[in-house]
Protein backbone atom coordinates (compact mmCIF):
# COMPACT_ATOMS: atom_id res chain seq x y z
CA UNK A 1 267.50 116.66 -18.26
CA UNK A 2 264.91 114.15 -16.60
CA UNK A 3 266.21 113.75 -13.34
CA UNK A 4 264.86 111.31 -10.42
CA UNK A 5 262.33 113.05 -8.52
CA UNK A 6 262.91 113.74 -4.95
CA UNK A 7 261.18 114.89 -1.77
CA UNK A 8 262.89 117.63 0.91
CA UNK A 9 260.19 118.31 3.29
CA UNK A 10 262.26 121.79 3.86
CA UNK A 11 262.54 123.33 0.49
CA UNK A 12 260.81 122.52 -2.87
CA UNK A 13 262.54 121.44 -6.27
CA UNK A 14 260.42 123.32 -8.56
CA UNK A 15 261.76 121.24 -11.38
CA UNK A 16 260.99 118.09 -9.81
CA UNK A 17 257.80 119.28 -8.84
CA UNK A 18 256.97 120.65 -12.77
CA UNK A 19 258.35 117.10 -14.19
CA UNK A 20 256.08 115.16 -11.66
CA UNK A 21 252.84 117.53 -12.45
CA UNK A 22 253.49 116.85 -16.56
CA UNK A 23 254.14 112.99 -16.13
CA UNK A 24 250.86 112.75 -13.68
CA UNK A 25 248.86 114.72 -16.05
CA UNK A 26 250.53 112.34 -19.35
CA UNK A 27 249.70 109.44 -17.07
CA UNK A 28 253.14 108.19 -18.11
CA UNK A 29 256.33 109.02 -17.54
CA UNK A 30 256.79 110.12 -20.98
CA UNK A 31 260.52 110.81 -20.92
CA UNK A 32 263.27 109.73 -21.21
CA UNK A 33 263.51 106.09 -23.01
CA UNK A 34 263.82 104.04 -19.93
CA UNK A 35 263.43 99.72 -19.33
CA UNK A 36 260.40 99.08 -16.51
CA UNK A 37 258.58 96.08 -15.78
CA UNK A 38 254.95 97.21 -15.25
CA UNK A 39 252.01 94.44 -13.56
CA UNK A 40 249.07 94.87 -15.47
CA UNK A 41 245.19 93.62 -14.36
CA UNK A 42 244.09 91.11 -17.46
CA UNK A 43 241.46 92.50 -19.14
CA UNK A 44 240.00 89.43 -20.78
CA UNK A 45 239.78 90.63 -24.06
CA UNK A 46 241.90 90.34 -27.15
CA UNK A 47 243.61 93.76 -26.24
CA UNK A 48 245.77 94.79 -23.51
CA UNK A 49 246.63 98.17 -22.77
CA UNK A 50 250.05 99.32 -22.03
CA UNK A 51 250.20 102.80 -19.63
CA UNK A 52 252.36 104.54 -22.74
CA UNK A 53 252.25 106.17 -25.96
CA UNK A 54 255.69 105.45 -27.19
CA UNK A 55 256.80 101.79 -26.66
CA UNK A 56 259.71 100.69 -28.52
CA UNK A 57 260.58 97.38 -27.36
CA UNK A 58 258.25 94.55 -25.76
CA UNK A 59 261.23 93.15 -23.56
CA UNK A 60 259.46 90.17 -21.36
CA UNK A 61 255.90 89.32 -21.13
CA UNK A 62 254.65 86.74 -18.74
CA UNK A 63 250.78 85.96 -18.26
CA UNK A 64 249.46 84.17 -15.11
CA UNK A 65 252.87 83.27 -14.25
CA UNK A 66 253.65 81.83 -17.68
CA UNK A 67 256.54 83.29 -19.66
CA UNK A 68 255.21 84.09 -23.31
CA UNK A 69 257.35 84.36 -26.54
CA UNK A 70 257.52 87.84 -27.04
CA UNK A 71 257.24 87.06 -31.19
CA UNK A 72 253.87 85.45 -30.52
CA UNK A 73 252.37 89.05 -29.69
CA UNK A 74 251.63 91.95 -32.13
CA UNK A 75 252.74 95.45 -30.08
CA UNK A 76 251.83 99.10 -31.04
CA UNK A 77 254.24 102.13 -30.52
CA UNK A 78 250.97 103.19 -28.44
CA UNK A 79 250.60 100.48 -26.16
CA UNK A 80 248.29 98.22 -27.73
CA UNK A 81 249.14 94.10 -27.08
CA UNK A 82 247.45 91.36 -29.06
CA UNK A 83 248.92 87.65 -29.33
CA UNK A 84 249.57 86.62 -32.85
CA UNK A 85 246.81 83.44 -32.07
CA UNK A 86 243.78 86.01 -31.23
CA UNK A 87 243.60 84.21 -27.67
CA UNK A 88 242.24 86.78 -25.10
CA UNK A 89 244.04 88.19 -22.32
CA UNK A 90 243.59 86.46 -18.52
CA UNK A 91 241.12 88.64 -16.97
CA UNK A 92 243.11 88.34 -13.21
CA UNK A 93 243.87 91.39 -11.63
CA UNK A 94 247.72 92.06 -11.44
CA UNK A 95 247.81 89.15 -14.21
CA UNK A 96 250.01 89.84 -16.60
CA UNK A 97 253.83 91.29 -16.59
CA UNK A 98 255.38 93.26 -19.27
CA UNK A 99 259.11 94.48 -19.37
CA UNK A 100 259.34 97.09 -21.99
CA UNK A 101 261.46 99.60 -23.53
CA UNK A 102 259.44 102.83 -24.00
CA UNK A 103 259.68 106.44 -24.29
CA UNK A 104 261.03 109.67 -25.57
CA UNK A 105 264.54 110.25 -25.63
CA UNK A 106 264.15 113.89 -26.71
CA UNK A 107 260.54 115.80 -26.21
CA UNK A 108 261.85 119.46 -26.32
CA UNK A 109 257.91 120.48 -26.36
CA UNK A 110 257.57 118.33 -23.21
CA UNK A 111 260.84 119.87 -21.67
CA UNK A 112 258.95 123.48 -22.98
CA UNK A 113 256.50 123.06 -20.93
CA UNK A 114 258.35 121.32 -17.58
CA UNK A 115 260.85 124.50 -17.77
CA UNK A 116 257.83 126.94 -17.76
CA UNK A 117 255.95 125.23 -14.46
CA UNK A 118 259.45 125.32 -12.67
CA UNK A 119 260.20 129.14 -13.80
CA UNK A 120 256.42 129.53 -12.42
CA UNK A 121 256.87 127.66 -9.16
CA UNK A 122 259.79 129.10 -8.29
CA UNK A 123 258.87 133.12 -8.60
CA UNK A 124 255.65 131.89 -6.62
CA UNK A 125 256.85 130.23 -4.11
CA UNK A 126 260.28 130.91 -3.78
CA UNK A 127 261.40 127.50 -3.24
CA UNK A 128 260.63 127.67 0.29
CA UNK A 129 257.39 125.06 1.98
CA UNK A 130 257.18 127.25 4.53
CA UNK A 131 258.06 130.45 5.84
CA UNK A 132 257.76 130.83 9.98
CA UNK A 133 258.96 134.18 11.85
CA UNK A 134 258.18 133.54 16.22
CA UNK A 135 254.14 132.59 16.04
CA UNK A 136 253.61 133.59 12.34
CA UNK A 137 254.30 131.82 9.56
CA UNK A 138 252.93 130.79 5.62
CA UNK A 139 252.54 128.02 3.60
CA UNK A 140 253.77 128.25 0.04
CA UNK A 141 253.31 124.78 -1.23
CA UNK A 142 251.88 121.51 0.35
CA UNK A 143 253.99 118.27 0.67
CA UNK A 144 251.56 115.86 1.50
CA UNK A 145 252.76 112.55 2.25
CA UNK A 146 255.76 113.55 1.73
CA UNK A 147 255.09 114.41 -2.02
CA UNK A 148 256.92 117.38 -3.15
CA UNK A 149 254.79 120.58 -4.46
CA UNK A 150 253.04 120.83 -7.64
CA UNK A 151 252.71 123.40 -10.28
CA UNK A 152 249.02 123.76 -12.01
CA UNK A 153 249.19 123.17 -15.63
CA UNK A 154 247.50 125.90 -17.74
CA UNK A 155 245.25 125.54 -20.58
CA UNK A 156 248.52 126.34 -23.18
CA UNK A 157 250.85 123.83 -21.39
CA UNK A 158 248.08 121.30 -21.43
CA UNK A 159 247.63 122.15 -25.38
CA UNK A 160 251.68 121.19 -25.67
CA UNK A 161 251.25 118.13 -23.95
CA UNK A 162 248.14 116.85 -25.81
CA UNK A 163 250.36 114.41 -28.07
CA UNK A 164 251.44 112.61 -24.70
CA UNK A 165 248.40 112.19 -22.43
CA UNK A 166 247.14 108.83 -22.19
CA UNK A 167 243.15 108.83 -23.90
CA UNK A 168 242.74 105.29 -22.50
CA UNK A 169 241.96 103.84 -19.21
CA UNK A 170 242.76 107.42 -17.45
């Protein structure tokens, strides 16, 4: 169901392309429940945000190149850190480390919506970049950088995905 994504600068994976437009507009990857050690800029406050809104496991934390005991901070299922003594956070950029365990294993609203971009996609663009035929040719989707094509999100899908987006720090 939630593949890797992949770029082919000859053709376009309009699933890929629909999964990467709903986890760039989330600002997470949402699904599924994976383990990923993210490097986070201190903010020098008593809260730390995590980039998720379903965290089930703080995994490894280190701070400044200190290990901390993960029992000595309070976690939220939205991303929230605090440590247990009320100390504030380093306020170094790239400062702390956090190995968690976060996201949905099943999101069939989320899948809803990634199945209806890639149904979209492909009777738009046919799968194809580009099209050429001796000096004339078209453009069906962009691959900048090597980034596969993206499907606009419309005001609906955007309503499904509301639970997931990120209202922090995006």
């Amino acid at each position: 169901m939630w593949p890797p994504l992949t770029s082919n600068p000859q053709s376009v994976d309009w699933y890929a392309a629909a999964l990467n437009e709903v986890r760039r507009y989330c600002g997470w990857h949402v699904a599924p429940v994976i383990e990923e050690e993210l490097v986070l800029d201190g903010s020098g406050g008593r809260a730390l945000l995590l980039p998720s809104n379903q965290v089930l496991e703080l995994v490894s934390l280190t701070e400044d190149g200190t290990e901390l005991e993960v029992a000595q901070v309070g976690v939220s299922v939205t991303g929230v850190l605090r440590k247990r003594d009320k100390s504030r956070w380093t306020n170094e950029l790239g400062g702390v480390r956090a190995t968690i365990r976060h996201g949905y294993e099943h999101a069939p609203d989320v899948e809803a919506v990634v199945n209806l971009l890639a149904e979209r996609g492909q009777a738009t663009g046919a799968g194809h970049v580009q099209e050429q035929a001796g000096p004339f040719g078209r453009r069906r989707a962009t691959t900048t950088g090597g980034a596969i094509a993206s499907v606009p999100l419309l005001q609906p899908e955007r309503d499904m995905l509301a639970p997931y987006v990120l209202s922090w720090g995006v």
